[in-house]
Protein backbone atom coordinates (compact mmCIF):
# COMPACT_ATOMS: atom_id res chain seq x y z
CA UNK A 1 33.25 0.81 17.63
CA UNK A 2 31.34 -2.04 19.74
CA UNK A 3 31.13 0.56 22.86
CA UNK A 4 29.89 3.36 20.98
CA UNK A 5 26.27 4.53 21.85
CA UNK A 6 23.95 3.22 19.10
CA UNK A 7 23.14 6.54 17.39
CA UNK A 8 26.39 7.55 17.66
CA UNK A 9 27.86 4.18 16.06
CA UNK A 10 25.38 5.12 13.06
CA UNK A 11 26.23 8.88 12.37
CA UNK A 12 30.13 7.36 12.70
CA UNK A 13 29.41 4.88 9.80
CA UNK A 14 27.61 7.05 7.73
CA UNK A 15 30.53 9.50 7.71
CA UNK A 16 33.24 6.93 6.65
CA UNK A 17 34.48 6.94 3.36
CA UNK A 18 35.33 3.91 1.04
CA UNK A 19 38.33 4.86 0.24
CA UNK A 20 39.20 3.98 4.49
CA UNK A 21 36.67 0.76 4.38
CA UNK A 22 37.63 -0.93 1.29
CA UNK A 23 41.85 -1.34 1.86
CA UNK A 24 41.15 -2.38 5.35
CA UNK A 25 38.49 -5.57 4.37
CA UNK A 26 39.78 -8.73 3.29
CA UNK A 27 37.34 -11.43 1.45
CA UNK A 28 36.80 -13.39 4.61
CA UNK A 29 35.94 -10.66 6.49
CA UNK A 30 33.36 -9.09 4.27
CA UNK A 31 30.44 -11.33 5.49
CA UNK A 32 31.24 -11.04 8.88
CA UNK A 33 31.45 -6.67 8.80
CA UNK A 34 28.63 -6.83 6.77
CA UNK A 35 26.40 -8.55 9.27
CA UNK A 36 27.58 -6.67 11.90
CA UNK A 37 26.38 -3.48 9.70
CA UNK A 38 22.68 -4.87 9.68
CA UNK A 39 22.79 -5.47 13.34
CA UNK A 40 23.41 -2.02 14.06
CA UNK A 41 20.99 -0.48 11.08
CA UNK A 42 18.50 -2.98 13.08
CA UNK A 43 19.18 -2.24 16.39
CA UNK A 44 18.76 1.93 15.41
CA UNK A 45 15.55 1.84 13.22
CA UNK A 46 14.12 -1.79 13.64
CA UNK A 47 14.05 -4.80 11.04
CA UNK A 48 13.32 -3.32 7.60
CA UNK A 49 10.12 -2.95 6.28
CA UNK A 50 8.37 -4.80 3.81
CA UNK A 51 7.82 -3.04 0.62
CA UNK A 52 4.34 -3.41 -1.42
CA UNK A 53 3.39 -1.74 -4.98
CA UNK A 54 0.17 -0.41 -5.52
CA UNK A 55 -1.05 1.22 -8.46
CA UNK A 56 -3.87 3.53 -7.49
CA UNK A 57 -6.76 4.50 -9.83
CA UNK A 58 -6.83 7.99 -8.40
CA UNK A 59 -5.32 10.27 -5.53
CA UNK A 60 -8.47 9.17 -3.25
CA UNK A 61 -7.19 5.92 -3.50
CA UNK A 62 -4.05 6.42 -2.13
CA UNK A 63 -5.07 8.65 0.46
CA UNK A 64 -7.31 5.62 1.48
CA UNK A 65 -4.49 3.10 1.29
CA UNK A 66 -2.43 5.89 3.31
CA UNK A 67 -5.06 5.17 6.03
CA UNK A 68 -4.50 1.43 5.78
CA UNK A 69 -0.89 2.06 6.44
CA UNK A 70 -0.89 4.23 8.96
CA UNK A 71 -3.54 1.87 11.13
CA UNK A 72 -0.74 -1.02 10.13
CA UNK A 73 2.00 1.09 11.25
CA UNK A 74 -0.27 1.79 15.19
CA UNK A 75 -0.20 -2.43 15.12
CA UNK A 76 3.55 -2.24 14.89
CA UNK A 77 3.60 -4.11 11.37
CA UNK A 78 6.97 -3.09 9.23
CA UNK A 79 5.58 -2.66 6.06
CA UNK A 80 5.74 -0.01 3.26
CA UNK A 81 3.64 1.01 0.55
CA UNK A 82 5.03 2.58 -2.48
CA UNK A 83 1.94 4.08 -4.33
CA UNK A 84 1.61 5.49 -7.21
CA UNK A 85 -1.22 7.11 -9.09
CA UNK A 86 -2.36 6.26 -12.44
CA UNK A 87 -4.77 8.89 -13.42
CA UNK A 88 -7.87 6.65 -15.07
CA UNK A 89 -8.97 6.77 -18.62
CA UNK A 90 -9.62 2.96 -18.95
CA UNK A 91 -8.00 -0.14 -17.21
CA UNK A 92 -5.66 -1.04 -20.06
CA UNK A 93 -4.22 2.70 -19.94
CA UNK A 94 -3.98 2.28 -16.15
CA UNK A 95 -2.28 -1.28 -16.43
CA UNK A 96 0.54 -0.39 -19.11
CA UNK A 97 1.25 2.37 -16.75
CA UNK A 98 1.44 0.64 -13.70
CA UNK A 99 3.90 -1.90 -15.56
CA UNK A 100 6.27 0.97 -16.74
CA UNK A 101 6.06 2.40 -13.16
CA UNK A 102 7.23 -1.37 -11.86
CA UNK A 103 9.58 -1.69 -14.61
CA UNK A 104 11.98 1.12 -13.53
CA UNK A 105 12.10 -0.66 -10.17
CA UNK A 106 13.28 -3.56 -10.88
CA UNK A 107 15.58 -4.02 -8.21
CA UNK A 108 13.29 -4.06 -5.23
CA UNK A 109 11.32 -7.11 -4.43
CA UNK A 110 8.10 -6.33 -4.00
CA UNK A 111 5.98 -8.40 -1.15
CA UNK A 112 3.07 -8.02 -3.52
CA UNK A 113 1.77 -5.58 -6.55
CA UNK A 114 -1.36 -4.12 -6.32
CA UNK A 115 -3.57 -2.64 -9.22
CA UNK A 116 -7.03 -0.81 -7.74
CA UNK A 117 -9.55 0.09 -9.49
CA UNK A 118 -13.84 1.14 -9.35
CA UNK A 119 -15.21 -1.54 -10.74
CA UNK A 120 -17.95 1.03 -12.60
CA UNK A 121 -15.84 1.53 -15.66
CA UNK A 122 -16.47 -1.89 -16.68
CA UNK A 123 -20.12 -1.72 -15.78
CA UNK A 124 -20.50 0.94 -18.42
CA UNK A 125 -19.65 -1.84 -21.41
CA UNK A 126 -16.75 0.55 -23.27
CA UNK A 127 -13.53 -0.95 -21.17
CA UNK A 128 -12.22 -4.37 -20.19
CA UNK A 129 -14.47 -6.16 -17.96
CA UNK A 130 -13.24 -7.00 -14.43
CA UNK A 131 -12.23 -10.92 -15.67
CA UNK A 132 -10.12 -9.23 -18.71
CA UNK A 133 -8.61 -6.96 -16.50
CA UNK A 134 -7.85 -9.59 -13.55
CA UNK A 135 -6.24 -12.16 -16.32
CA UNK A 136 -4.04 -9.47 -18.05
CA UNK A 137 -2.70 -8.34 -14.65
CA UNK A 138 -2.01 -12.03 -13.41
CA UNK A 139 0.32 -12.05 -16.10
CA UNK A 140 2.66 -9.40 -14.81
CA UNK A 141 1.92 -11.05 -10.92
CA UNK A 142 -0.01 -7.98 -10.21
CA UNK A 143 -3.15 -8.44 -7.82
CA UNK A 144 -6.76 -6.32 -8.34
CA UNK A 145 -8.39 -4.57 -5.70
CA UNK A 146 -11.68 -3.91 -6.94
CA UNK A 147 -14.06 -0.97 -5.41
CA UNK A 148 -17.37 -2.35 -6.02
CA UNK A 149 -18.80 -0.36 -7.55
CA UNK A 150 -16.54 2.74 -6.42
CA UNK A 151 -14.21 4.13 -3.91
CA UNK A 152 -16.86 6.02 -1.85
CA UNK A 153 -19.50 2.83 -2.00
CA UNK A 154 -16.04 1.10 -0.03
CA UNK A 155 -16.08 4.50 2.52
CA UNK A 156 -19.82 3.57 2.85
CA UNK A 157 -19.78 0.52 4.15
CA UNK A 158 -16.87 1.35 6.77
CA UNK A 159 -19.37 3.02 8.38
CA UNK A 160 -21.39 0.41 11.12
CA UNK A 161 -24.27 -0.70 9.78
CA UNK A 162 -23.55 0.15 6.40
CA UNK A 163 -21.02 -3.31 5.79
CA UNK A 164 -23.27 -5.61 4.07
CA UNK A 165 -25.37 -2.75 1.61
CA UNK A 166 -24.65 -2.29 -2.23
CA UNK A 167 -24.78 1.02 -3.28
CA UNK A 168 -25.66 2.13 -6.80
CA UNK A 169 -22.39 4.20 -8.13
CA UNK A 170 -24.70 7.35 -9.04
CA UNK A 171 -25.78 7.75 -5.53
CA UNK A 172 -22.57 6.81 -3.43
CA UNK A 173 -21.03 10.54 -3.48
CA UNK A 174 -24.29 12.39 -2.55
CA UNK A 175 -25.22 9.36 0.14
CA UNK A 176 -21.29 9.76 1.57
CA UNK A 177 -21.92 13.40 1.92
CA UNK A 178 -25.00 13.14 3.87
CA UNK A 179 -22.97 10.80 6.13
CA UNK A 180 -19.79 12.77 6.28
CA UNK A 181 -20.38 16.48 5.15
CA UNK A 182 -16.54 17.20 5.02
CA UNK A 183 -15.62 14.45 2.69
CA UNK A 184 -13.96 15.16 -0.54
CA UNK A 185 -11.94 13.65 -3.55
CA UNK A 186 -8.71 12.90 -2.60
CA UNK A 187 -9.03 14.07 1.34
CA UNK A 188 -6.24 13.21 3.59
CA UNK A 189 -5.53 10.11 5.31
CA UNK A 190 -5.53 12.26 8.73
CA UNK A 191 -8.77 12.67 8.13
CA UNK A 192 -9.78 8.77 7.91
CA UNK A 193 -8.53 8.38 10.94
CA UNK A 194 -9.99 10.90 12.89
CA UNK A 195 -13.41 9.20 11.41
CA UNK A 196 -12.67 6.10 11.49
CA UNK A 197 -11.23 3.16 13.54
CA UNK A 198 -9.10 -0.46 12.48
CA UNK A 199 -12.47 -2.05 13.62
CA UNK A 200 -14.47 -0.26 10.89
CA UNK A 201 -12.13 -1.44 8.31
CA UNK A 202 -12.34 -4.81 9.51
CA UNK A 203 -15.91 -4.92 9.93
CA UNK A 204 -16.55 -3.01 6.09
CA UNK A 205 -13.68 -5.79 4.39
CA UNK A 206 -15.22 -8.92 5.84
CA UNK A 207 -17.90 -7.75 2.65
CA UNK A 208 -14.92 -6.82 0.28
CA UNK A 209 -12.97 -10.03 -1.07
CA UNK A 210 -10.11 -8.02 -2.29
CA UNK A 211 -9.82 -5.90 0.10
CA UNK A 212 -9.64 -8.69 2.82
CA UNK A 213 -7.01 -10.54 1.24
CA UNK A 214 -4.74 -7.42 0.98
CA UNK A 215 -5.55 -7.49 4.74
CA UNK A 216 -4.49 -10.51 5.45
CA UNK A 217 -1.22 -10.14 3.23
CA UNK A 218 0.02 -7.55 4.73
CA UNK A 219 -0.56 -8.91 8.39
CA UNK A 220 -3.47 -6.33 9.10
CA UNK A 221 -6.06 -9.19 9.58
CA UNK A 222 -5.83 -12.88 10.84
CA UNK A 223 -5.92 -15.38 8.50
């Protein structure tokens, strides 16, 4: 097995059955056969990645996250984001949902859980405010990233220049478009990075608290 080619050593495990594995392993050699299973899952697709949960507010949000990833996954980080969308209504709607969605994964030990939100529903007085929400999450371990006061007031400021301006959430769409014609709910993350580089996001989250310490977490910016 040792002088098999790599990819050839993996196709050959895959295709064993348990039923030749099992009768042949004896309790003292179980640690050592399964270590010398990582070693070749490592040495074929790298060290494994680390997983992170985030609950996304919308479809835009993911895409937007999708972008984060992908300019992680240029720096050589091994991470993974499992996202999941929550579809709105209000932030205790999108919370109980985003703890049912963790519940039935249990088994997988999330690096960090992520609720984000637009921080505009609170600012219209008939939902949680941003301090309710934050406690309540805390509770379950889960961490907010907040879009003050939306997503495309966040796409905004990635843009130089734009990094240190507040935007007022009526205007941010129609101010976006003027900046970036094609943009649209929920477009791609291909399209992010065709606009945009790691050095805009860096520059735009150095404004964003939440954001930048979901940078930092996942490796993306120095500490």
């Amino acid at each position: 097995l040792r002088s098999l080619h790599s990819r050839t050593k993996i196709r050959w495990i895959k295709g064993l059955s348990l039923k030749i594995i099992l009768p042949s392993l004896t309790i003292s050699s179980v640690p050592t056969t399964i270590a010398y299973l990582n070693k070749l899952l490592v040495e074929e697709w790298g060290p494994p990645q680390t997983p992170y949960f985030l609950g996304c507010e919308g479809e835009s949000e993911r895409s937007f996250f999708k972008w984060i990833l992908d300019l992680a996954s240029n720096e050589g980080l091994k991470i993974h984001f499992n996202s999941e969308v929550l579809g709105g209504r209000s932030y205790p709607y999108m919370l109980t949902i985003l703890k049912e969605k963790l519940g039935r994964q249990k088994t997988v030990k999330f690096s960090g859980k992520y609720l984000i939100i637009d921080a505009d529903r609170a600012d219209l007085g008939n939902d949680w405010t941003i301090e309710e929400l934050r406690l309540e999450a805390a509770k379950n371990n889960i961490i907010l990233i907040v879009q003050k006061p939306k997503l495309e007031a966040l796409i905004l400021k990635v843009f130089k220049g734009n990094e240190n301006k507040s935007f007022k959430a009526s205007d941010c769409l129609s101010l976006l478009k003027q900046k970036w014609p094609n943009y649209r709910k929920g477009i791609p993350a291909s399209e992010y990075a065709r606009k945009f580089t790691l050095e805009d996001l860096i520059r735009a989250s150095n404004f964003e608290p939440d954001l930048d310490l979901f940078l930092k977490k996942i490796g993306l910016k120095n500490k």
